[in-house]
C-alpha atoms as a PDB file:
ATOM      1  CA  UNK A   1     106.450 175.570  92.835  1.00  0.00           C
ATOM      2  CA  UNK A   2     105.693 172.964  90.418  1.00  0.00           C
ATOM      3  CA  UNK A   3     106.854 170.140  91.801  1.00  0.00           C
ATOM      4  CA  UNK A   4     107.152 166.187  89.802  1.00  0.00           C
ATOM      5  CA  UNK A   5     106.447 163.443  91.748  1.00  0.00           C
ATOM      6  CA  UNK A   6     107.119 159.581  91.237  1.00  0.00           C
ATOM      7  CA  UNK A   7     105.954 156.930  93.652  1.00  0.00           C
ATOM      8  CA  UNK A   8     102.336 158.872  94.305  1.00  0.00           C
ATOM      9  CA  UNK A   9     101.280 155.524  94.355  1.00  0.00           C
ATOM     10  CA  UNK A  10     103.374 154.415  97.726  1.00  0.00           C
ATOM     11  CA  UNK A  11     103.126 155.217 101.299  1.00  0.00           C
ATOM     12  CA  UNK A  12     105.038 158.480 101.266  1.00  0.00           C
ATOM     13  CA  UNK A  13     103.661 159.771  98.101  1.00  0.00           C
ATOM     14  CA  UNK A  14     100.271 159.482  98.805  1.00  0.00           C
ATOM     15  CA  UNK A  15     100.428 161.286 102.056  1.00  0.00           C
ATOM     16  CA  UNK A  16     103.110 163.804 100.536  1.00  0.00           C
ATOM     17  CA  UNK A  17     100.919 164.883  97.457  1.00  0.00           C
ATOM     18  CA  UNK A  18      98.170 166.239  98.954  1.00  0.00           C
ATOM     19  CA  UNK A  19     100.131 168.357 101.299  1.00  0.00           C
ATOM     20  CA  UNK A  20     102.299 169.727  98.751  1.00  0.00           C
ATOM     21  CA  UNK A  21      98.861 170.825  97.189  1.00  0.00           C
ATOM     22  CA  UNK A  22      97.149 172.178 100.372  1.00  0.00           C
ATOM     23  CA  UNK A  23     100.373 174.424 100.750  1.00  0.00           C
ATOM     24  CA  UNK A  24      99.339 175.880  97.156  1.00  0.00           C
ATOM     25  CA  UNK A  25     101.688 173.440  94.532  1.00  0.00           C
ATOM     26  CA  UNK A  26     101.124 172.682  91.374  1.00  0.00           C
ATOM     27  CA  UNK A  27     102.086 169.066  91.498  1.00  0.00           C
ATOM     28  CA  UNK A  28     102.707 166.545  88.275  1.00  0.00           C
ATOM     29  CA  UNK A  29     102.941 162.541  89.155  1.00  0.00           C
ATOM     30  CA  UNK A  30     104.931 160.887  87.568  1.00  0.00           C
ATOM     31  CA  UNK A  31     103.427 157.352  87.014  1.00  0.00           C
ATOM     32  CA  UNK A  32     104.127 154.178  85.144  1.00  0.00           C
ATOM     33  CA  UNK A  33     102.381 152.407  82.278  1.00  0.00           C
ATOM     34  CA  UNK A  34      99.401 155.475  80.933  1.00  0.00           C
ATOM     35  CA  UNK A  35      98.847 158.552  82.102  1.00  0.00           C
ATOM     36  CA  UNK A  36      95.433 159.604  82.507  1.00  0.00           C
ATOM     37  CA  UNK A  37      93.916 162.651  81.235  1.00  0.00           C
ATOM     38  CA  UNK A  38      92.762 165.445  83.596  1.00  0.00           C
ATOM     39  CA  UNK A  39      94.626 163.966  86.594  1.00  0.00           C
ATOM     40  CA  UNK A  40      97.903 165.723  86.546  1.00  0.00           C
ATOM     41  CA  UNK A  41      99.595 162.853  85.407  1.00  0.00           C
ATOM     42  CA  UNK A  42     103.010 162.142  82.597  1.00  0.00           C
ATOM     43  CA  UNK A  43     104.264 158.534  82.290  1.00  0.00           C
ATOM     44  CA  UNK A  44     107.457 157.200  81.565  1.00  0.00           C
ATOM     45  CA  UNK A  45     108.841 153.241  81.316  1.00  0.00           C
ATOM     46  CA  UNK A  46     111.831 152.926  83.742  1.00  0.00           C
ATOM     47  CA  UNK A  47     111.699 149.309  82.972  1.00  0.00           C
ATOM     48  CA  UNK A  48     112.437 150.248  79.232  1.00  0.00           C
ATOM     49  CA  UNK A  49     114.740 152.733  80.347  1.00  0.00           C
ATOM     50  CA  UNK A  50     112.417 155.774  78.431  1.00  0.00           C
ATOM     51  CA  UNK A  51     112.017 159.125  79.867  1.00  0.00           C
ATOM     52  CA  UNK A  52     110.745 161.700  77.931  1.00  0.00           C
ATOM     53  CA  UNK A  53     113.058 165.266  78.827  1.00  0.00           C
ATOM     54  CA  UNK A  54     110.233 167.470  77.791  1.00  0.00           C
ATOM     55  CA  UNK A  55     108.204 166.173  80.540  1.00  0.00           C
ATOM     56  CA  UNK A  56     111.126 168.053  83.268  1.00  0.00           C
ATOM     57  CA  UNK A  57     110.899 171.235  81.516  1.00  0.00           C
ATOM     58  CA  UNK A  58     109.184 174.010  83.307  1.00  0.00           C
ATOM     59  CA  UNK A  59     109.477 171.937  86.630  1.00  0.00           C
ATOM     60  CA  UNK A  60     110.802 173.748  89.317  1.00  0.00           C
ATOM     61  CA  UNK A  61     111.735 170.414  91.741  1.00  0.00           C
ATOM     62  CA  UNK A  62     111.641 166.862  91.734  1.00  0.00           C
ATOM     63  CA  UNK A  63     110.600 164.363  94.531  1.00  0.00           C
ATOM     64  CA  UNK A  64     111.685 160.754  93.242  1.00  0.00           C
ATOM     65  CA  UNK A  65     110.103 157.800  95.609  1.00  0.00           C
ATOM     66  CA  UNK A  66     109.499 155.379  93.077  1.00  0.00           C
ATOM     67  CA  UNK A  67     111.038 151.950  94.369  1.00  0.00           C
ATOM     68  CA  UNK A  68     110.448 147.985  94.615  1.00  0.00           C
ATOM     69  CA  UNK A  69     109.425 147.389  98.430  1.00  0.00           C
ATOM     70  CA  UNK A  70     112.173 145.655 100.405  1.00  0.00           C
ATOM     71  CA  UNK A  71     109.857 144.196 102.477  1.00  0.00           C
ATOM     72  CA  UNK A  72     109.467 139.679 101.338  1.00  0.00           C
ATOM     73  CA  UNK A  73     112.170 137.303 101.150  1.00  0.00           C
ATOM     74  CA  UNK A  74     114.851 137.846  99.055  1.00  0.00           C
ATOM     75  CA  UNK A  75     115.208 135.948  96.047  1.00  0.00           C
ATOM     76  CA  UNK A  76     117.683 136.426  93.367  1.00  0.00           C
ATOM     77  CA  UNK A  77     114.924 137.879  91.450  1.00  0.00           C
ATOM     78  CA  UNK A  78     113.792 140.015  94.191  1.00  0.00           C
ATOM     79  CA  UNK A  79     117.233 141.921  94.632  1.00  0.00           C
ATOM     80  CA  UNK A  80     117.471 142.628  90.926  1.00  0.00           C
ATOM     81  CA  UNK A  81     114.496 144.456  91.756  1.00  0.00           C
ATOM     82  CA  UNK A  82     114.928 146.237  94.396  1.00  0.00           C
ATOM     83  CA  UNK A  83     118.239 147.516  93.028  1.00  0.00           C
ATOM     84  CA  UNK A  84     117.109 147.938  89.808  1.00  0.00           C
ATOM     85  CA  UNK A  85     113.966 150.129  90.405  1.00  0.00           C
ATOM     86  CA  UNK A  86     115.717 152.585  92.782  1.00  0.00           C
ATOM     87  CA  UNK A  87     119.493 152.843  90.603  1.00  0.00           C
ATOM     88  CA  UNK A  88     118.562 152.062  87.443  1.00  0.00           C
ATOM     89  CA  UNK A  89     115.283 154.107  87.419  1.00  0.00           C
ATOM     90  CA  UNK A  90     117.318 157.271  89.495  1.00  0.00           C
ATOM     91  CA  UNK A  91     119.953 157.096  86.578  1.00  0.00           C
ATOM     92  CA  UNK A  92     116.995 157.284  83.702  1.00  0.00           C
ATOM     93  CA  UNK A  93     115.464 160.579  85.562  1.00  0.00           C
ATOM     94  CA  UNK A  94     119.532 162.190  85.743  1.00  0.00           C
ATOM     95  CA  UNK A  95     120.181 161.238  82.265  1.00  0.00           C
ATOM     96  CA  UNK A  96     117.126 162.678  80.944  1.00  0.00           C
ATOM     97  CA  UNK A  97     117.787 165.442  82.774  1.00  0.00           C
ATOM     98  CA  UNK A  98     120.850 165.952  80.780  1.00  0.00           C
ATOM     99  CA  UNK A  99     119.001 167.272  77.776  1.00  0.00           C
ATOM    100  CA  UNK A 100     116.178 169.764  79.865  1.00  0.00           C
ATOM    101  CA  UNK A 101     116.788 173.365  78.611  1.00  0.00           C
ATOM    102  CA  UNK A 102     115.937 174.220  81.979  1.00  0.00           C
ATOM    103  CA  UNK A 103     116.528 172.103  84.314  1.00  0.00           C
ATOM    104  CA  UNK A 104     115.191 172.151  87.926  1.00  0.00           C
ATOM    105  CA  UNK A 105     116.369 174.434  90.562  1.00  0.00           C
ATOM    106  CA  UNK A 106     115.896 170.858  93.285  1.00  0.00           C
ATOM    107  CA  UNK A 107     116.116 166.926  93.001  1.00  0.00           C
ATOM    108  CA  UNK A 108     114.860 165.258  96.061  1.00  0.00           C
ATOM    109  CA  UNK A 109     115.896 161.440  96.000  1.00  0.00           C
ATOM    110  CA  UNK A 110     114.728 158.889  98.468  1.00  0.00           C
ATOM    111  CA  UNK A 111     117.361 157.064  99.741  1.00  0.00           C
ATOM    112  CA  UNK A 112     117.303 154.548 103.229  1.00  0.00           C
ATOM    113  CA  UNK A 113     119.368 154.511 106.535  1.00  0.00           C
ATOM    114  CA  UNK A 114     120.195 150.908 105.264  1.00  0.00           C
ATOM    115  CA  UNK A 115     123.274 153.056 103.692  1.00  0.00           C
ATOM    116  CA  UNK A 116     125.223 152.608 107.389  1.00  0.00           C
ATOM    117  CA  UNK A 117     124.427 148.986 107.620  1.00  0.00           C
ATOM    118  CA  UNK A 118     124.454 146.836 110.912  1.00  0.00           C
ATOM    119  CA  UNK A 119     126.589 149.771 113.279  1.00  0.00           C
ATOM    120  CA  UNK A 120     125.556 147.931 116.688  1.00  0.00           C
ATOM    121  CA  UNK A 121     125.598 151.528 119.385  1.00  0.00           C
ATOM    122  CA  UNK A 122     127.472 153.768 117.088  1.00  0.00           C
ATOM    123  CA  UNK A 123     125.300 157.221 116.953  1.00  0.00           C
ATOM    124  CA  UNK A 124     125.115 157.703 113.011  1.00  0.00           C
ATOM    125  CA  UNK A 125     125.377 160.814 111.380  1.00  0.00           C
ATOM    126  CA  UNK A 126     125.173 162.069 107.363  1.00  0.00           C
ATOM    127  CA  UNK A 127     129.119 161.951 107.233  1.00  0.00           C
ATOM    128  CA  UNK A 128     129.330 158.110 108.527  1.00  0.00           C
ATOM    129  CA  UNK A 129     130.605 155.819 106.413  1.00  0.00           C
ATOM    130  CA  UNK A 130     129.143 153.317 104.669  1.00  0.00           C
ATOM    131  CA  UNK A 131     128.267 149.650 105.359  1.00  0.00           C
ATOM    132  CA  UNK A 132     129.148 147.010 103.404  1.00  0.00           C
ATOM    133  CA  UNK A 133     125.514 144.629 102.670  1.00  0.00           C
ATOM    134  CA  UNK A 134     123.649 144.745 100.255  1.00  0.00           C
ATOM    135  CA  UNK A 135     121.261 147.275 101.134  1.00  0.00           C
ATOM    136  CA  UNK A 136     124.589 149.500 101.879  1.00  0.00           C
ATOM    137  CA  UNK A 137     125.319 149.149  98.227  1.00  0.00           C
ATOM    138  CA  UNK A 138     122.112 149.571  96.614  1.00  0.00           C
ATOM    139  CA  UNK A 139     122.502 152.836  98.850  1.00  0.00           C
ATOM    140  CA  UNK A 140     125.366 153.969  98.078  1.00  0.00           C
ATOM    141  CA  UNK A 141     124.806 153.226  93.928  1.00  0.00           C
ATOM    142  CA  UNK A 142     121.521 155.165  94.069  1.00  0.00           C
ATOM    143  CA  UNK A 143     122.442 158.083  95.538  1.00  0.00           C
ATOM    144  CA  UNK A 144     125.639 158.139  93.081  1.00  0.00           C
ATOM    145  CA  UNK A 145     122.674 157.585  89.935  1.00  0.00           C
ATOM    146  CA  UNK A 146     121.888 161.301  90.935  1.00  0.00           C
ATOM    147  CA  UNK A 147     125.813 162.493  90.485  1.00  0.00           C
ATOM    148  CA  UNK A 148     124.500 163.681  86.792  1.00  0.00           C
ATOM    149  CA  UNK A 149     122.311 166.118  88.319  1.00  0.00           C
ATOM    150  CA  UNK A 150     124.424 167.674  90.632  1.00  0.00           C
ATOM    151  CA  UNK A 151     126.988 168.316  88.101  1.00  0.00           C
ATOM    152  CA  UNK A 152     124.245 169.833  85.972  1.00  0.00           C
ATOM    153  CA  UNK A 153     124.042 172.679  88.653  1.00  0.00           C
ATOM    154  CA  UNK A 154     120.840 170.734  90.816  1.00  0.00           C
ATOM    155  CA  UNK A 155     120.748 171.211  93.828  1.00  0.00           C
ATOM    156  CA  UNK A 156     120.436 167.136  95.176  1.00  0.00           C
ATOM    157  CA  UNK A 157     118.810 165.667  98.520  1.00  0.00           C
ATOM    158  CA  UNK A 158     119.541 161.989  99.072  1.00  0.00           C
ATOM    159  CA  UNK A 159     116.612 161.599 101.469  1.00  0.00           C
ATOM    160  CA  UNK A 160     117.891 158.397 104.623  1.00  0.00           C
ATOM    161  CA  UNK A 161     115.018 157.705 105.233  1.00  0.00           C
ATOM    162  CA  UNK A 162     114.540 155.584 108.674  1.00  0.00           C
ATOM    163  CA  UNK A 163     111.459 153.150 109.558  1.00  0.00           C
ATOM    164  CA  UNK A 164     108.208 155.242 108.460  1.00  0.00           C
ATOM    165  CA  UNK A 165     105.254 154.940 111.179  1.00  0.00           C
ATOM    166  CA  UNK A 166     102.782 154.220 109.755  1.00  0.00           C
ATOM    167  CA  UNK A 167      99.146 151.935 110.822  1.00  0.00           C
ATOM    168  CA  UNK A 168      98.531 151.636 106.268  1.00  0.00           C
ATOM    169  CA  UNK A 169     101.652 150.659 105.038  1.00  0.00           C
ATOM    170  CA  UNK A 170     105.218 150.219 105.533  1.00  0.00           C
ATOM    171  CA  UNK A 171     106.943 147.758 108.415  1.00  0.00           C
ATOM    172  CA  UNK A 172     104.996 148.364 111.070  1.00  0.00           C
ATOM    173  CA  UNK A 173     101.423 147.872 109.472  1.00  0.00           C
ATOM    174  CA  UNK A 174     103.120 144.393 109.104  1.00  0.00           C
ATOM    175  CA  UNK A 175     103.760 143.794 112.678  1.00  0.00           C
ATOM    176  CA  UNK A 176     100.625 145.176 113.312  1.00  0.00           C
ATOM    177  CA  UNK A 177      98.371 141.462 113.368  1.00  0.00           C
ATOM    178  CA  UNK A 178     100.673 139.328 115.636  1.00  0.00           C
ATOM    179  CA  UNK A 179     100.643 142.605 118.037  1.00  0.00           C
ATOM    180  CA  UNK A 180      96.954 142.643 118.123  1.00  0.00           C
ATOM    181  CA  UNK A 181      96.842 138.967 118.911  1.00  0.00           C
ATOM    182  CA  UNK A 182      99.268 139.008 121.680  1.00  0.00           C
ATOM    183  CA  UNK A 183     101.963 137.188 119.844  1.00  0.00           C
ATOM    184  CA  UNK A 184     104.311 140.223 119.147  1.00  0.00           C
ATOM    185  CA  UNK A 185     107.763 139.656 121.064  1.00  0.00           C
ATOM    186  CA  UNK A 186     110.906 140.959 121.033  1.00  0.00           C
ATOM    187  CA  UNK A 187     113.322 139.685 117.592  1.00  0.00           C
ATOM    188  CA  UNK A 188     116.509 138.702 118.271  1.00  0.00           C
ATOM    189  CA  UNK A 189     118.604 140.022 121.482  1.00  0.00           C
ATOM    190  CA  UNK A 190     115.909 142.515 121.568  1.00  0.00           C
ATOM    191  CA  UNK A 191     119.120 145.704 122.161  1.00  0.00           C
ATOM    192  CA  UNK A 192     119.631 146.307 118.015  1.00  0.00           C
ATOM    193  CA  UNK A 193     118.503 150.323 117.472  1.00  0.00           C
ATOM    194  CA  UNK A 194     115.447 151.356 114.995  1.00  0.00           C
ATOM    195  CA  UNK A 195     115.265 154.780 113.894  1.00  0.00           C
ATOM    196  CA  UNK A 196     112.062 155.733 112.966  1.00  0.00           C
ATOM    197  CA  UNK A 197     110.161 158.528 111.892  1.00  0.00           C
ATOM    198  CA  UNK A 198     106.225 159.467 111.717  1.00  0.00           C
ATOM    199  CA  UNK A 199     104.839 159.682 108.293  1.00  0.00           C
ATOM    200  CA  UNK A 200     103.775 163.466 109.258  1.00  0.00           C
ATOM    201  CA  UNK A 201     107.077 163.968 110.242  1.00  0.00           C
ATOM    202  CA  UNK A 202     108.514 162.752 106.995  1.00  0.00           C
ATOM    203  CA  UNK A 203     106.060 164.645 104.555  1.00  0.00           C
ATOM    204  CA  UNK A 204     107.085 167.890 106.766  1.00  0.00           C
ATOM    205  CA  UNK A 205     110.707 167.261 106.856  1.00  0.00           C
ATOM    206  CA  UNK A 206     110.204 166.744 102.660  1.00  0.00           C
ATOM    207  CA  UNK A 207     108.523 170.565 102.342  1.00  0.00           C
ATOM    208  CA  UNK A 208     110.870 171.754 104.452  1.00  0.00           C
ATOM    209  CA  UNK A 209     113.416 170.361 102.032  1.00  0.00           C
ATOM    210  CA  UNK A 210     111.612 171.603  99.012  1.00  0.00           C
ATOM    211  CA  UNK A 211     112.047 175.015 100.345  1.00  0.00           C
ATOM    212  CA  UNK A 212     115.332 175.206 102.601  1.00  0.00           C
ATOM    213  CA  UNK A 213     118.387 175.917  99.969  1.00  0.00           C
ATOM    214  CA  UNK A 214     120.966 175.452 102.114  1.00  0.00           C
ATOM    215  CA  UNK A 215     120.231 171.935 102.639  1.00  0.00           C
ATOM    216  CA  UNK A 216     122.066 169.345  99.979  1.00  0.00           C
ATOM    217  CA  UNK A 217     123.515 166.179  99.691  1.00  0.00           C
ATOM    218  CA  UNK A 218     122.511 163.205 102.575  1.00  0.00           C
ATOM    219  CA  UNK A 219     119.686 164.238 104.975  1.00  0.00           C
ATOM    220  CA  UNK A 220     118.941 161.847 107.539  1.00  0.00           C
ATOM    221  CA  UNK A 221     114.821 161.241 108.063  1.00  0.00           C
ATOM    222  CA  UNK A 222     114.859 160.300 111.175  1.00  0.00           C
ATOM    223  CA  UNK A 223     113.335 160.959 114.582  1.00  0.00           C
ATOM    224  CA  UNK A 224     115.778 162.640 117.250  1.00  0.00           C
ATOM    225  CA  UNK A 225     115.561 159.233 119.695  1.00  0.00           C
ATOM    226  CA  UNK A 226     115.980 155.779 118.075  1.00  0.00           C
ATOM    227  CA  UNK A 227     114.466 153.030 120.381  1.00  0.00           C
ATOM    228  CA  UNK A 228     115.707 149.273 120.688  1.00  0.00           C
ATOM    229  CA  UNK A 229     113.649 146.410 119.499  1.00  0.00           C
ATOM    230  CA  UNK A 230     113.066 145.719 123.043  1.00  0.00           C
ATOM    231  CA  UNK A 231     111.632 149.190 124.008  1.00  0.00           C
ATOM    232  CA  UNK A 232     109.626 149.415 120.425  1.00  0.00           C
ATOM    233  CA  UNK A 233     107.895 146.120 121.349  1.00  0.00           C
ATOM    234  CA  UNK A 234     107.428 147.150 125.047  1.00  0.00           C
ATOM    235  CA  UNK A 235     105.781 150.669 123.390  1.00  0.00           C
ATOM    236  CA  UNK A 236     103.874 149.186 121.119  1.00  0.00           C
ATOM    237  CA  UNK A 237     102.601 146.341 123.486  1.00  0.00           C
ATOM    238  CA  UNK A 238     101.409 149.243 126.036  1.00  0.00           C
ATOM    239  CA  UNK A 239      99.881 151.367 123.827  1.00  0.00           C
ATOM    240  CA  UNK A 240      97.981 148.521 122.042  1.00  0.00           C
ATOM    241  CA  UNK A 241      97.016 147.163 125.563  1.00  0.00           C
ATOM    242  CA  UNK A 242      98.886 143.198 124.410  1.00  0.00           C
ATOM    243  CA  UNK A 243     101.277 141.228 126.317  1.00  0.00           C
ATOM    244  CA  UNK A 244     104.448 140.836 124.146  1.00  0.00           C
ATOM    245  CA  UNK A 245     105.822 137.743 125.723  1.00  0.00           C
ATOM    246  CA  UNK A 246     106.551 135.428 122.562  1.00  0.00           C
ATOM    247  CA  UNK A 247     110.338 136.639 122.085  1.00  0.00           C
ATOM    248  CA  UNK A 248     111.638 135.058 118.447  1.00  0.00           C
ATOM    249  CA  UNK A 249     115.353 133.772 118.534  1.00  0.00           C
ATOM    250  CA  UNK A 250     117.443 135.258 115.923  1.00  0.00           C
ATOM    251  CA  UNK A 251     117.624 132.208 114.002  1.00  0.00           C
ATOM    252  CA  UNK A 252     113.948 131.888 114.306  1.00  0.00           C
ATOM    253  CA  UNK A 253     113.851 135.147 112.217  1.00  0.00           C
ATOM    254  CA  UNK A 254     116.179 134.448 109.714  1.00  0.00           C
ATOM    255  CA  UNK A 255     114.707 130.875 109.118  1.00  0.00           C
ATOM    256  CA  UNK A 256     111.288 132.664 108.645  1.00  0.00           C
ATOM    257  CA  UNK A 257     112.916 135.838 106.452  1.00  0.00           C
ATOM    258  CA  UNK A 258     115.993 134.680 104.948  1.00  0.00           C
ATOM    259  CA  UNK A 259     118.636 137.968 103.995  1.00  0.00           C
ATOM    260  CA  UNK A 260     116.162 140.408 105.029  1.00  0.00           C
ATOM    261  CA  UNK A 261     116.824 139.118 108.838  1.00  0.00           C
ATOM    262  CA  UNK A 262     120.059 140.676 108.902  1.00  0.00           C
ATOM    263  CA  UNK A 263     119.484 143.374 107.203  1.00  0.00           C
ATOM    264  CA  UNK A 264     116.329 144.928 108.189  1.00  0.00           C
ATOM    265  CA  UNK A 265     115.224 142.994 111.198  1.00  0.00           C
ATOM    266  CA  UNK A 266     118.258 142.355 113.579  1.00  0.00           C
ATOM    267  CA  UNK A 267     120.758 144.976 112.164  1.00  0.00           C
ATOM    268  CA  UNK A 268     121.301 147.688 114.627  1.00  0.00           C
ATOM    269  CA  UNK A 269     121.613 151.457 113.043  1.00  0.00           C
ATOM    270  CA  UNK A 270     121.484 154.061 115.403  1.00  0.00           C
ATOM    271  CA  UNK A 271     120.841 157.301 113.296  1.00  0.00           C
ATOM    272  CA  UNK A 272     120.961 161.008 114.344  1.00  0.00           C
ATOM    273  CA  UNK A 273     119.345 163.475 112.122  1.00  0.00           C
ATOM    274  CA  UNK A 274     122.062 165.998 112.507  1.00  0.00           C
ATOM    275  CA  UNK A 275     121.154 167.995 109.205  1.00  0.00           C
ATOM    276  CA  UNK A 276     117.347 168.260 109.754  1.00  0.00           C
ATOM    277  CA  UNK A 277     118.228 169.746 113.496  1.00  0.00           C
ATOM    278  CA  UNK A 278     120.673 172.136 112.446  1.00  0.00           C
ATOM    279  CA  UNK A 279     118.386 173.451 109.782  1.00  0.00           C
ATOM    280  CA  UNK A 280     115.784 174.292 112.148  1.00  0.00           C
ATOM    281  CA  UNK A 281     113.688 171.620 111.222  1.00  0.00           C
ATOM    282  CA  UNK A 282     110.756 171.163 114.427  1.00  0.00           C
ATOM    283  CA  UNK A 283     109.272 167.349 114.530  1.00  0.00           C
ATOM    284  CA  UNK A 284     105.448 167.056 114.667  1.00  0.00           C
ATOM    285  CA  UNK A 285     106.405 163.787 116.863  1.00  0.00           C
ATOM    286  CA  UNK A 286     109.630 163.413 118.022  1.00  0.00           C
ATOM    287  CA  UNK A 287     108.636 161.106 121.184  1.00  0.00           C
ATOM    288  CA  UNK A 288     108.525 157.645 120.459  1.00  0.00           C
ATOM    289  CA  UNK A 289     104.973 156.251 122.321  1.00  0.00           C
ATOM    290  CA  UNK A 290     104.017 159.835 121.146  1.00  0.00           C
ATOM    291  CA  UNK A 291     104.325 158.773 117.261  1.00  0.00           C
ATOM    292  CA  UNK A 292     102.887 155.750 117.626  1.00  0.00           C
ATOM    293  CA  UNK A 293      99.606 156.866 119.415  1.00  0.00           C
ATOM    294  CA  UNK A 294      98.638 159.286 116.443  1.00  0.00           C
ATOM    295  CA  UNK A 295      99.520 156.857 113.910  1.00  0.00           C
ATOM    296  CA  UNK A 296      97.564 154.074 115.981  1.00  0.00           C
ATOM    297  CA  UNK A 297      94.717 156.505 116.903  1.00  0.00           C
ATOM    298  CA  UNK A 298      95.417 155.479 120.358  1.00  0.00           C
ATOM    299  CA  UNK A 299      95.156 158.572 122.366  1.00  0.00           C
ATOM    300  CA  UNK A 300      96.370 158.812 126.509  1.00  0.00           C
ATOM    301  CA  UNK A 301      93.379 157.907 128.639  1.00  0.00           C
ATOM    302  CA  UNK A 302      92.419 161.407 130.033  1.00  0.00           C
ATOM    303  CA  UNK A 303      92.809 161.451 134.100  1.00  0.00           C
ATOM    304  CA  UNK A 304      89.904 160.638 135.919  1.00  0.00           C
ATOM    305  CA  UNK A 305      88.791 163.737 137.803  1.00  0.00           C
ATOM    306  CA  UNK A 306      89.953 163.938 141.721  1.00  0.00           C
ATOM    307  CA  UNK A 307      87.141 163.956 144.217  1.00  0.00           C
ATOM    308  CA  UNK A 308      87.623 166.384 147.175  1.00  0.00           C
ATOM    309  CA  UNK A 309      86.752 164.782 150.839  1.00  0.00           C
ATOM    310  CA  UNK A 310      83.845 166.541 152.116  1.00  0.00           C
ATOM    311  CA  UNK A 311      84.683 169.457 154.424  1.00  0.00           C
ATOM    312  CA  UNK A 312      83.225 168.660 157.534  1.00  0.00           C
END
């Protein structure tokens, strides 16, 4: 297929390029501010709200990452931001998409498991309802920016994406240093739910995507198991071979990160990915201390060999 791409820049696009290549792709990024020649690349100015519809034509799918990182205190400012990049920039692609001759057979959105919002034990599916914060309602606008697309005939995936594992990017290359230095602990009452998902898992479940029609509409990206914060730092204390004693009160944590407390760090969402299973998809990692090894390059000491007693 030839397949656009936005966000090649970010954690998931960079891993999910070359793969889509390897597996014989033509691939266009779609970047902001000049295109280079010879690289494969067409730019467009979401800020400016400019997308050029000749740049969709002959594309057979679109992956759309492009998005301001939610990770830094949130400021006024920041919101806009994060809101902005992911609705407004979602609604430039659909409306350009409007005017495309031929448009593409598949639109693959990323979207975020934020969508449910704080759910405490409640197992989470795709037909769950909303939450009510504001990451619920960024959400739940940007996956209704790509409404014009399905009405165009598109087929549209509004990729949930859960906490990406990850040791060069992403939240837990930022949990990494204290971990290292024995100062990681457990946040809050230490029994809130992360799902998570390997970034191999998530540029697999993506192709399989790309490639599995009877998939549409929400598609939870998330590992079979979600773990509490107090398991995850237990895990991650083991298999970096650190204590994890320093436990941080909840209002420790939203003293040190404001909104984003609530929201990302002491929220509990407890996500299934029902629509991934059912379509057959087969997780690289779907064990927990499993996904974090690889990621970590922290492989299971092999066994030391038994030694047999002499036979006297």
């Amino acid at each position: 297929m030839h397949i656009l791409v936005s966000g090649t820049s970010g954690l998931i696009g960079s891993a999910l390029t070359p793969e889509l290549e390897a597996a014989g792709h033509r691939i266009t990024r779609l970047v902001r501010g000049r295109a280079r020649p010879g690289w494969g690349e067409v730019a467009w100015e979401p800020e400016a709200g400019r997308m050029p519809p000749q740049v969709l034509e002959g594309v057979d799918a679109i992956v759309h990452l492009a998005g301001e990182s939610i990770v830094g205190r949130w400021t006024a400012d920041k919101k806009r931001r994060i809101y902005e990049s992911r609705v407004r920039g979602t609604q430039i692609l659909c409306e350009a998409l409007r005017q495309v001759v031929k448009p593409p057979k598949t639109f693959v959105c990323a979207s975020a498991i934020g969508y449910y919002g704080n759910r405490g034990e409640r197992l989470l599916l795709e037909e769950s309802r909303a939450g009510e914060d504001f990451l619920a309602r960024v959400c739940v606008d940007w996956e209704a920016a790509a409404a014009p697309a399905a009405e165009r005939g598109i087929r549209v995936v509004s990729l949930r994406l859960g906490v990406v594992l990850s040791s060069t990017g992403g939240a837990l290359a930022q949990m990494l240093p204290p971990f290292r230095l024995g100062l990681g602990g457990v946040l809050g009452g230490g029994a809130q739910f992360m799902s998570w998902i390997a970034l191999d898992d998530v540029v697999g479940a993506i192709s399989h995507v790309l490639t599995t029609e009877s998939l549409h509409g929400a598609v939870n990206l998330v590992a079979p198991e979600p773990v509490s914060n107090r398991d995850f730092t237990k895990t991650l204390g083991r298999v970096l071979r650190r204590p994890t004693r320093f436990a941080v009160p909840a209002f420790a944590v939203r003293l040190m990160f404001g909104e984003m407390a609530d929201a990302l760090l002491l929220a509990s969402t407890r996500v299934a990915p029902g629509k991934l299973n059912a379509s057959g998809y087969t997780f690289r990692y779907p064990e927990f201390e499993e996904a974090l090894r690889h990621v970590l390059g922290k492989p299971l000491p092999a066994p030391e060999p038994s030694v047999e007693a002499p036979v006297l």
